[in-house]
C-alpha atoms as a PDB file:
ATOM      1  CA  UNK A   1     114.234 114.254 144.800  1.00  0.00           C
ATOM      2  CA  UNK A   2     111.278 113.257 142.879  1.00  0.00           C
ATOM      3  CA  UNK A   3     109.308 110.552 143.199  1.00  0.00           C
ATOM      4  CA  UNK A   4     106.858 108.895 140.854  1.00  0.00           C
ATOM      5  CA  UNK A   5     103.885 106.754 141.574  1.00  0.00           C
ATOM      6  CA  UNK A   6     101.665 105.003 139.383  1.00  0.00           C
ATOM      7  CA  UNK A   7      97.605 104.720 141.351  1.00  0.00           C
ATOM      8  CA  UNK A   8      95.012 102.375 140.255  1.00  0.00           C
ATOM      9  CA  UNK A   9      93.299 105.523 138.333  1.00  0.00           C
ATOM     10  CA  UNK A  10      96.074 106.482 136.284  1.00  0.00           C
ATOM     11  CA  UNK A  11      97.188 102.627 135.129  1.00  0.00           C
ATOM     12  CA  UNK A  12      93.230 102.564 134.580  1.00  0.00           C
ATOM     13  CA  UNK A  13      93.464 105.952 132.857  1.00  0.00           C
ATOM     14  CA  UNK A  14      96.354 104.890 130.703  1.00  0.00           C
ATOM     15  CA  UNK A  15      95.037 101.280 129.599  1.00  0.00           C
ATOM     16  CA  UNK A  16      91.607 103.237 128.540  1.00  0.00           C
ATOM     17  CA  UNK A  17      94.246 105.667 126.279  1.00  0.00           C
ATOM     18  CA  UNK A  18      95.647 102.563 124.647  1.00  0.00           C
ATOM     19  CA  UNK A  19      92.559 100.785 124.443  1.00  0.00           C
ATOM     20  CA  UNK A  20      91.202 103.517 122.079  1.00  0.00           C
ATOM     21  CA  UNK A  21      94.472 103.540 120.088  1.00  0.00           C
ATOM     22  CA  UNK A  22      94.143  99.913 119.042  1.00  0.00           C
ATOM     23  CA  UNK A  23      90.719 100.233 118.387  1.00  0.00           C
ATOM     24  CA  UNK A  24      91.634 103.930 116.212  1.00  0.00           C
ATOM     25  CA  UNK A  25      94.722 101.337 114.456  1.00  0.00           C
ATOM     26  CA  UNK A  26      92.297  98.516 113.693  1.00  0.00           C
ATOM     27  CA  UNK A  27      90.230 100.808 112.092  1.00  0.00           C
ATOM     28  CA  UNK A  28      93.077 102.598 110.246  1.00  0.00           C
ATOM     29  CA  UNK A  29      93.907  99.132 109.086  1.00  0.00           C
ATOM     30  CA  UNK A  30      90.598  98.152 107.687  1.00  0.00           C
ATOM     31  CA  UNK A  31      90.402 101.039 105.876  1.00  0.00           C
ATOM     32  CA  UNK A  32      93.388 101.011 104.393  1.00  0.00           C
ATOM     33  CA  UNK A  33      93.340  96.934 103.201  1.00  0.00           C
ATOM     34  CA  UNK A  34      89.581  98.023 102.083  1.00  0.00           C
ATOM     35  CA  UNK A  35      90.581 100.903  99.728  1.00  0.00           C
ATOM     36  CA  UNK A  36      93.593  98.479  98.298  1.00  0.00           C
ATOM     37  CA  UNK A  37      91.537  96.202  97.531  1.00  0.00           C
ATOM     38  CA  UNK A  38      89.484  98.376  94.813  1.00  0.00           C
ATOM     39  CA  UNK A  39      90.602  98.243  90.787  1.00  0.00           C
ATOM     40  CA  UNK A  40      92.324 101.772  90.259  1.00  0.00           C
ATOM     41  CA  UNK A  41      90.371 103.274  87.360  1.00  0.00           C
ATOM     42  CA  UNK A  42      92.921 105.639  86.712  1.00  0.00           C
ATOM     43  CA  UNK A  43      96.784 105.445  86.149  1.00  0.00           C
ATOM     44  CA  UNK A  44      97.248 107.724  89.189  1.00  0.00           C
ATOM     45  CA  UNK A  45      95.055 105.961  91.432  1.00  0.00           C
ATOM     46  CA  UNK A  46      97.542 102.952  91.151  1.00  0.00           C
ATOM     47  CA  UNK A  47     100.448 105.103  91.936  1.00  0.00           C
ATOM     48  CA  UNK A  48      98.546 106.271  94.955  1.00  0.00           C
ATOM     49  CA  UNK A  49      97.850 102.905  95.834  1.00  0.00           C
ATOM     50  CA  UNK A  50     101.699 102.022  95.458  1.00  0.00           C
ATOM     51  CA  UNK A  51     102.363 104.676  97.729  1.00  0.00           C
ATOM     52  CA  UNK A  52     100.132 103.760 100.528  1.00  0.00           C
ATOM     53  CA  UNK A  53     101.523 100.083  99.595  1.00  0.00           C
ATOM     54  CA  UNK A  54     105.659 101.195 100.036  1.00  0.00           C
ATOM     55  CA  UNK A  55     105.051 104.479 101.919  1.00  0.00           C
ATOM     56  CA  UNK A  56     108.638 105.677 100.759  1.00  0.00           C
ATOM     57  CA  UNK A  57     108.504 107.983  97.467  1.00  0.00           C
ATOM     58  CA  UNK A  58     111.796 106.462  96.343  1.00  0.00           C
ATOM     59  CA  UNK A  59     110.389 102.757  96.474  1.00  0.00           C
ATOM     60  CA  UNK A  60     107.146 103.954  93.962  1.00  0.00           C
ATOM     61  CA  UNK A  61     109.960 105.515  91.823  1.00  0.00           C
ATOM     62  CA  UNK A  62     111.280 102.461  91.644  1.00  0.00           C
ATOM     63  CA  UNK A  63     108.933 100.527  91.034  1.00  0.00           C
ATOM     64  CA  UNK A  64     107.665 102.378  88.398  1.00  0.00           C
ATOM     65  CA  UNK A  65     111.098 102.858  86.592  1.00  0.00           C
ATOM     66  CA  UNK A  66     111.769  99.425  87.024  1.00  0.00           C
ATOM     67  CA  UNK A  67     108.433  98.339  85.298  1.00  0.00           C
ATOM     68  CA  UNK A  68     109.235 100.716  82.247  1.00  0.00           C
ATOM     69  CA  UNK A  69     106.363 103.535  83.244  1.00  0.00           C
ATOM     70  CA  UNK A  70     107.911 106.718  81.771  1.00  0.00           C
ATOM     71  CA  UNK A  71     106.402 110.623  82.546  1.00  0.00           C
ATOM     72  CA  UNK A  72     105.771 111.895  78.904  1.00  0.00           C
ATOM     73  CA  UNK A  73     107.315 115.751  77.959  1.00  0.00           C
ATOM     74  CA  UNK A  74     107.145 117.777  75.016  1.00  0.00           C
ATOM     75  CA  UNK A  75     111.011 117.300  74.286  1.00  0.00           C
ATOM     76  CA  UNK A  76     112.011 115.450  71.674  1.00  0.00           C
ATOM     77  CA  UNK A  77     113.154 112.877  70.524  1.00  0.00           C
ATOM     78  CA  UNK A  78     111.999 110.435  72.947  1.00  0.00           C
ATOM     79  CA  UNK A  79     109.177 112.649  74.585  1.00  0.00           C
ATOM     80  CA  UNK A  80     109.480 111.099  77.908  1.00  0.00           C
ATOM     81  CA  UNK A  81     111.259 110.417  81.105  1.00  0.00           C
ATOM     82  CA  UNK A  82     111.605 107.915  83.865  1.00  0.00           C
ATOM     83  CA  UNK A  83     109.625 109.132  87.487  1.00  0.00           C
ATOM     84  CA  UNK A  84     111.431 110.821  89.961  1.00  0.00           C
ATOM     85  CA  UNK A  85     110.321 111.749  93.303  1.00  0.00           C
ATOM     86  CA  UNK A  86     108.617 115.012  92.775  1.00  0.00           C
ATOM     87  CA  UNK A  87     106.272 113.405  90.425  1.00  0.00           C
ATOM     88  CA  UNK A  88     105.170 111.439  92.693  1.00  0.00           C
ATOM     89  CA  UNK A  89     104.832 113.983  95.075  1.00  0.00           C
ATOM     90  CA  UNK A  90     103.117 116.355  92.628  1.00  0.00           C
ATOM     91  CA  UNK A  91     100.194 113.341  92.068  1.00  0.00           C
ATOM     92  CA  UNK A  92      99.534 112.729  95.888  1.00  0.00           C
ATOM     93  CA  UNK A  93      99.478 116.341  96.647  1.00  0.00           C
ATOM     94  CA  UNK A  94      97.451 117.691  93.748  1.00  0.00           C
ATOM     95  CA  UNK A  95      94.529 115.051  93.580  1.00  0.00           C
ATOM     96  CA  UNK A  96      94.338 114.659  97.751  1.00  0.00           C
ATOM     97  CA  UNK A  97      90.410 116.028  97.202  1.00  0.00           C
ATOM     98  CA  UNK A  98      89.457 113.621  93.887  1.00  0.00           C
ATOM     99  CA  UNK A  99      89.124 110.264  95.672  1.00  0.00           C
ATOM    100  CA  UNK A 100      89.189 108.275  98.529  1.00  0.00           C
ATOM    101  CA  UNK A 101      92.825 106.566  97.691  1.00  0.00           C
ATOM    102  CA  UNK A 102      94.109 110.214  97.185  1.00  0.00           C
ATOM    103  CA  UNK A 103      92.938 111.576 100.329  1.00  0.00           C
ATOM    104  CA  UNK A 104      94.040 108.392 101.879  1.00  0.00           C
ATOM    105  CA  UNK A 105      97.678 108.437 100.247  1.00  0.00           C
ATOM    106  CA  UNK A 106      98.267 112.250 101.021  1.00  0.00           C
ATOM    107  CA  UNK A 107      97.816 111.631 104.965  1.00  0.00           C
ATOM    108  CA  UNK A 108     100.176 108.928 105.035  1.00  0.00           C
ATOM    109  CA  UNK A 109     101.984 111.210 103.161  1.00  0.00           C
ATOM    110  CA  UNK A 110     101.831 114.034 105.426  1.00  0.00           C
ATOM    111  CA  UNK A 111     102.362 111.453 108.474  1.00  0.00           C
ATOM    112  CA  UNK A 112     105.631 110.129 107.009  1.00  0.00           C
ATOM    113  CA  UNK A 113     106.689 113.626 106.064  1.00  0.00           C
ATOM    114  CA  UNK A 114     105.804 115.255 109.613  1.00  0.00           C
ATOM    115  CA  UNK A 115     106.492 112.066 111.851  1.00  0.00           C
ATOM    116  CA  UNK A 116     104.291 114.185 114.364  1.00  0.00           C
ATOM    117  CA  UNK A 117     100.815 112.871 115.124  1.00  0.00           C
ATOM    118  CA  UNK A 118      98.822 109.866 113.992  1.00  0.00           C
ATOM    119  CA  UNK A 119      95.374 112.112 114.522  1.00  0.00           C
ATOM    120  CA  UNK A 120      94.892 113.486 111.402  1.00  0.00           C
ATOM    121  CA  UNK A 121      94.831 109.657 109.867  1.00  0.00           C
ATOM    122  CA  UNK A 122      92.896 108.289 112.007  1.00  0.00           C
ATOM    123  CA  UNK A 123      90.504 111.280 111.634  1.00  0.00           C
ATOM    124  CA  UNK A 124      90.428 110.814 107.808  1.00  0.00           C
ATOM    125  CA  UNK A 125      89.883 107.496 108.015  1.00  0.00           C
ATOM    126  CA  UNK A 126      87.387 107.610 110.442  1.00  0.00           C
ATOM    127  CA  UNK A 127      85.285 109.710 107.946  1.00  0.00           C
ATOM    128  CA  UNK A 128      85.111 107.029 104.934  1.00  0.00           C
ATOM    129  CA  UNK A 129      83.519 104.878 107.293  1.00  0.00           C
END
């Protein structure tokens, strides 16, 4: 039979661990409400934005169908075509290096894809400050 025990080091150990972790979140936090706050220059800077806003790529689909934002094609007649996932997607992924809101957007992305570690966030965000 095992037995556990918790000593005064390792509840002081542990409450050092989650003392950082709040501090990493606040900071996380700050970040984020900072880098929402900004105008998006660009069309794709506000659908970053959304993301980091919803953090589901169905809700920005949504969203954007719902407020009449169409993808434009070469087909004809219409020449365009509501948003579906992969567009949103394709933005996050292929801009991650342009800005601050797309580097910002494709960690959460990764995080919500991966549901593995919050580290590479907090890393990221740790860096715009």
């Amino acid at each position: 039979m095992y037995r556990k025990s918790l000593t005064l080091e390792e509840i002081k150990r542990q409450r050092d661990t989650f003392r950082e972790f709040i501090e990493n979140l606040d900071i996380l936090e700050k970040v984020t409400v900072e880098l929402l706050k900004n105008e998006s220059q660009l069309f794709e800077e506000y659908i970053a934005q959304k993301y980091i806003e919803l953090q589901h790529l169905n809700d920005v689909v949504s969203f954007l169908n719902n407020g009449g934002y169409r993808v434009k094609t070469g087909s004809k007649p219409l020449g365009e075509r509501k948003y579906i996932t992969n567009d949103v997607a394709d933005i996050i992924e292929n801009r991650k290096k342009e800005s601050k809101i797309f580097s910002l957007a494709f960690a959460y992305f990764q995080y919500n894809k991966d549901v593995t570690d919050i580290k590479p966030l907090i890393k990221l965000v740790k860096s715009f400050i």
